[in-house]
PDB file of N, CA and C in Angstrom:
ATOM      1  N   UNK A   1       1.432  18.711 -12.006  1.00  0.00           N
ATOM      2  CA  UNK A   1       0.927  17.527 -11.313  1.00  0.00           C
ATOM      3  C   UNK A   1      -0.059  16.760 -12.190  1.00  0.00           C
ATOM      4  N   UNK A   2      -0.750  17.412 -12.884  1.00  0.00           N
ATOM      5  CA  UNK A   2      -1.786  17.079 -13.761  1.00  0.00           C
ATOM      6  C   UNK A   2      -1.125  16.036 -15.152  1.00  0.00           C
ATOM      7  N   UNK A   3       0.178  16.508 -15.224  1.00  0.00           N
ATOM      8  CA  UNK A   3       0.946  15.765 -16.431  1.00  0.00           C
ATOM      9  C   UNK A   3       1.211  14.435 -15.830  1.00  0.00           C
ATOM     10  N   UNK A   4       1.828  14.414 -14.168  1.00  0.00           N
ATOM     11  CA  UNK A   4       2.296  13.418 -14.220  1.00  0.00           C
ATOM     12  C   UNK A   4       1.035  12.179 -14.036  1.00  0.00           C
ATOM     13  N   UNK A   5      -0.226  12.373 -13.386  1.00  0.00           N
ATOM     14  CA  UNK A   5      -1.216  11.804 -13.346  1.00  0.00           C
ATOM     15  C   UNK A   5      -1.528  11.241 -14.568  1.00  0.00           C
ATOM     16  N   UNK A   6      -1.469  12.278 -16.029  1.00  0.00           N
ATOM     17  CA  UNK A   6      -1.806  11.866 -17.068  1.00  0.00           C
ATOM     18  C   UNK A   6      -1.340  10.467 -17.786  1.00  0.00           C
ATOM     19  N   UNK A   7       0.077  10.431 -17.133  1.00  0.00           N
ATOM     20  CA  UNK A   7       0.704   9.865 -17.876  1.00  0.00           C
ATOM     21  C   UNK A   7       0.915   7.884 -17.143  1.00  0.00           C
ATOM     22  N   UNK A   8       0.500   8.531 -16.387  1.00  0.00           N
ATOM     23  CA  UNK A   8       0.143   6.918 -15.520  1.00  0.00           C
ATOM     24  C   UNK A   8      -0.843   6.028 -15.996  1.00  0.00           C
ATOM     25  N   UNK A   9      -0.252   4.666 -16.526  1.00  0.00           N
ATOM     26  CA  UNK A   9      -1.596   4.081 -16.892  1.00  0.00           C
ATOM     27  C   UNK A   9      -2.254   3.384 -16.217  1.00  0.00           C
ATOM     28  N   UNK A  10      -3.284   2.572 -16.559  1.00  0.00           N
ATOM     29  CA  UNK A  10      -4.229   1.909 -15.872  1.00  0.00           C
ATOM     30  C   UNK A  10      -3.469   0.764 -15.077  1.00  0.00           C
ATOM     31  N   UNK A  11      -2.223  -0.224 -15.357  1.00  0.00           N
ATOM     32  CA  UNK A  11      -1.466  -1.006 -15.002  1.00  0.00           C
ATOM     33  C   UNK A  11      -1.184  -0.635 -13.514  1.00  0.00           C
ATOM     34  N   UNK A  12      -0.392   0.774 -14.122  1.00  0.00           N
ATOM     35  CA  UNK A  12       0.257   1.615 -12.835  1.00  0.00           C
ATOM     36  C   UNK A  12      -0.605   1.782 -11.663  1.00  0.00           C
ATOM     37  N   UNK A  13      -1.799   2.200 -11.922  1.00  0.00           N
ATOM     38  CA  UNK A  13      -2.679   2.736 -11.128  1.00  0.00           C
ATOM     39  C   UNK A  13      -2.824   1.310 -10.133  1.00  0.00           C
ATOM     40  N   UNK A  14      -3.318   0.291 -10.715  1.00  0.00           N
ATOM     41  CA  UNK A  14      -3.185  -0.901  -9.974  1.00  0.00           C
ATOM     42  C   UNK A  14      -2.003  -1.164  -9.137  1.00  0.00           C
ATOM     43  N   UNK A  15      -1.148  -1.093  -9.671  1.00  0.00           N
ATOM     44  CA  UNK A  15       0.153  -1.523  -8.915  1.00  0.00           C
ATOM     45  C   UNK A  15       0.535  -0.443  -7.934  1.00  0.00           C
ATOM     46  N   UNK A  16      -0.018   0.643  -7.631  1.00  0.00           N
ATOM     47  CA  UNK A  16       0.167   1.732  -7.329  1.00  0.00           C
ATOM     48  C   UNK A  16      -1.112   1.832  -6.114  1.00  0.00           C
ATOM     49  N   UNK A  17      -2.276   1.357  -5.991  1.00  0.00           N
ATOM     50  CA  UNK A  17      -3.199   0.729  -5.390  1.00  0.00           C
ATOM     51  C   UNK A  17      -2.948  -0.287  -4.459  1.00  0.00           C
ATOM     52  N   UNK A  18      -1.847  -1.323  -5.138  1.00  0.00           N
ATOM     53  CA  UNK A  18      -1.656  -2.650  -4.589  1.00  0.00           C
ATOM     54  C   UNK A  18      -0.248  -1.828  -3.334  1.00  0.00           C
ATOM     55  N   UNK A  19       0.139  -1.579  -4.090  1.00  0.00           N
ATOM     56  CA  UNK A  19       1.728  -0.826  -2.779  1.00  0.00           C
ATOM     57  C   UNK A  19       1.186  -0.240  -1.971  1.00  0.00           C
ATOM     58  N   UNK A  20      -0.131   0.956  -1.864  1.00  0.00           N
ATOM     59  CA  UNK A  20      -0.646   1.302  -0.914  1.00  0.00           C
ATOM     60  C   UNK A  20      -1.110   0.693   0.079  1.00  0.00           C
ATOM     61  N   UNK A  21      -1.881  -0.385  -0.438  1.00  0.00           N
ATOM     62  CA  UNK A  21      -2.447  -1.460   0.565  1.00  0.00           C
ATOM     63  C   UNK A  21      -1.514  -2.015   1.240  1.00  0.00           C
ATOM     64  N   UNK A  22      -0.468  -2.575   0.785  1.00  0.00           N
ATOM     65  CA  UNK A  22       0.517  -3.372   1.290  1.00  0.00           C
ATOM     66  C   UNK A  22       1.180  -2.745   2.422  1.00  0.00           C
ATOM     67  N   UNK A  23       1.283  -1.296   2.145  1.00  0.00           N
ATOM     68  CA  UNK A  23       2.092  -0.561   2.754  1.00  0.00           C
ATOM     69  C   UNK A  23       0.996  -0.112   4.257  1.00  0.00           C
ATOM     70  N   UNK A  24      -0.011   0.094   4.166  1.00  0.00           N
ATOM     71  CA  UNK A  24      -1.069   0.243   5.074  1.00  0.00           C
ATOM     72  C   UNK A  24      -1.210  -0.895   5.970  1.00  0.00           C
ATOM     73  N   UNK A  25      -1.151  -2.557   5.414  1.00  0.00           N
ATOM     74  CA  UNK A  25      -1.388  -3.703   6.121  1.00  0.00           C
ATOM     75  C   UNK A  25      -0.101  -3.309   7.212  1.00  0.00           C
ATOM     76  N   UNK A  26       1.269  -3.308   6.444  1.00  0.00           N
ATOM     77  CA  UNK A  26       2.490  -3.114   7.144  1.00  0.00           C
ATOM     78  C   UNK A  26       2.292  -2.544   8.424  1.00  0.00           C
ATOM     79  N   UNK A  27       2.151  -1.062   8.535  1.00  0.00           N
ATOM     80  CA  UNK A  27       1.718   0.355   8.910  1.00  0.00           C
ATOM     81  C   UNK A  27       0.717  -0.334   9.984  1.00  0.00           C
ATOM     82  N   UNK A  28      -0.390  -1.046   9.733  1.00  0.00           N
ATOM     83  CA  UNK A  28      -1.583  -1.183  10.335  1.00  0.00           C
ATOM     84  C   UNK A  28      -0.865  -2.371  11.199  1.00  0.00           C
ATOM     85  N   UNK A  29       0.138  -3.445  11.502  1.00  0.00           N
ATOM     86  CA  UNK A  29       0.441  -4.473  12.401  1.00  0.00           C
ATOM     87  C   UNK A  29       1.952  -3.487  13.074  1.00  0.00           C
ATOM     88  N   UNK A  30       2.439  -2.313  12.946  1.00  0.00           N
ATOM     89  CA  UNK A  30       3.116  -2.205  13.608  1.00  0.00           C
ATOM     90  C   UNK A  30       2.895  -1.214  14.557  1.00  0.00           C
ATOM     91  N   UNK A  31       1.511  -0.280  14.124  1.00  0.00           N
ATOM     92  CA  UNK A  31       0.700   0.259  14.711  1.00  0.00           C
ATOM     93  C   UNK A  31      -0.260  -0.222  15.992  1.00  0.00           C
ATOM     94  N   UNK A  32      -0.457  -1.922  15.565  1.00  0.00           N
ATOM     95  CA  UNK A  32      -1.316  -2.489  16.327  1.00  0.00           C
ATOM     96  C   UNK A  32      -0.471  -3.939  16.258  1.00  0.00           C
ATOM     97  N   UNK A  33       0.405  -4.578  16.889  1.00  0.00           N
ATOM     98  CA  UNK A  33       1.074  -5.704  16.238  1.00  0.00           C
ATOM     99  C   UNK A  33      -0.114  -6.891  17.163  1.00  0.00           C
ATOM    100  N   UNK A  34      -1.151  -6.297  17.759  1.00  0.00           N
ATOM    101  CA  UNK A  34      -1.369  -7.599  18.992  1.00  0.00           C
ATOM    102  C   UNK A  34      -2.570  -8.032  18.194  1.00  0.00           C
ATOM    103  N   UNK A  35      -3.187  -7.347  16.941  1.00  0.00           N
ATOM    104  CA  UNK A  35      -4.410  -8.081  15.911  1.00  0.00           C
ATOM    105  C   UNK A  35      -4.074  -9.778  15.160  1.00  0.00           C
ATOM    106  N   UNK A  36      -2.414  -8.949  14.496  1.00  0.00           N
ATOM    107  CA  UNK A  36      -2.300 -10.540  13.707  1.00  0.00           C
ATOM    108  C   UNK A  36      -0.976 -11.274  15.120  1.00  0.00           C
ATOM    109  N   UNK A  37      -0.555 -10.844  16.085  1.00  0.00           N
ATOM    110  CA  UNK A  37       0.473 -11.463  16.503  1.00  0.00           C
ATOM    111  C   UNK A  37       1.863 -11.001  16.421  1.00  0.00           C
ATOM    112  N   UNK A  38       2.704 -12.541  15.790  1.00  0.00           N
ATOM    113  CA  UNK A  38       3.732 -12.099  15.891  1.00  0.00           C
ATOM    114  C   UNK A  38       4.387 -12.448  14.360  1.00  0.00           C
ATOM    115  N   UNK A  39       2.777 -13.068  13.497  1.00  0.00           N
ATOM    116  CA  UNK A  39       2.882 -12.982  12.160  1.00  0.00           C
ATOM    117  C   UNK A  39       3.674 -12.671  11.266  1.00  0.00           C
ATOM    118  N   UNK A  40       4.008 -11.563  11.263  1.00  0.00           N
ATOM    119  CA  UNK A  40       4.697 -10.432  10.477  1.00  0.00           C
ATOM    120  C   UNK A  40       6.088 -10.066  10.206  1.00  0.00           C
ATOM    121  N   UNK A  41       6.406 -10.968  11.887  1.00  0.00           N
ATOM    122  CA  UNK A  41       8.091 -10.839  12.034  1.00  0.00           C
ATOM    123  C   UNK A  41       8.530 -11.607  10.321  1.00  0.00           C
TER     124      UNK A  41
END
């Protein structure tokens, strides 16, 4: 596990940061769709 961490660079880590979030906003309006609406459709 330690290799594959190693081998990730700083780019990745960002973009890898950014998909999490994205994926959480997702996650977070279908969890709760009545915050942003019907936005999302």
């Amino acid at each position: 596990m330690e290799k594959l961490i190693a081998d990730i660079s700083p780019g990745e880590v960002k973009a890898l940061e950014e998909a999490m979030e994205t994926i959480e906003n997702i996650l977070g309006q279908v969890v709760s769709p009545d915050i942003e609406g019907e936005t999302h459709k």
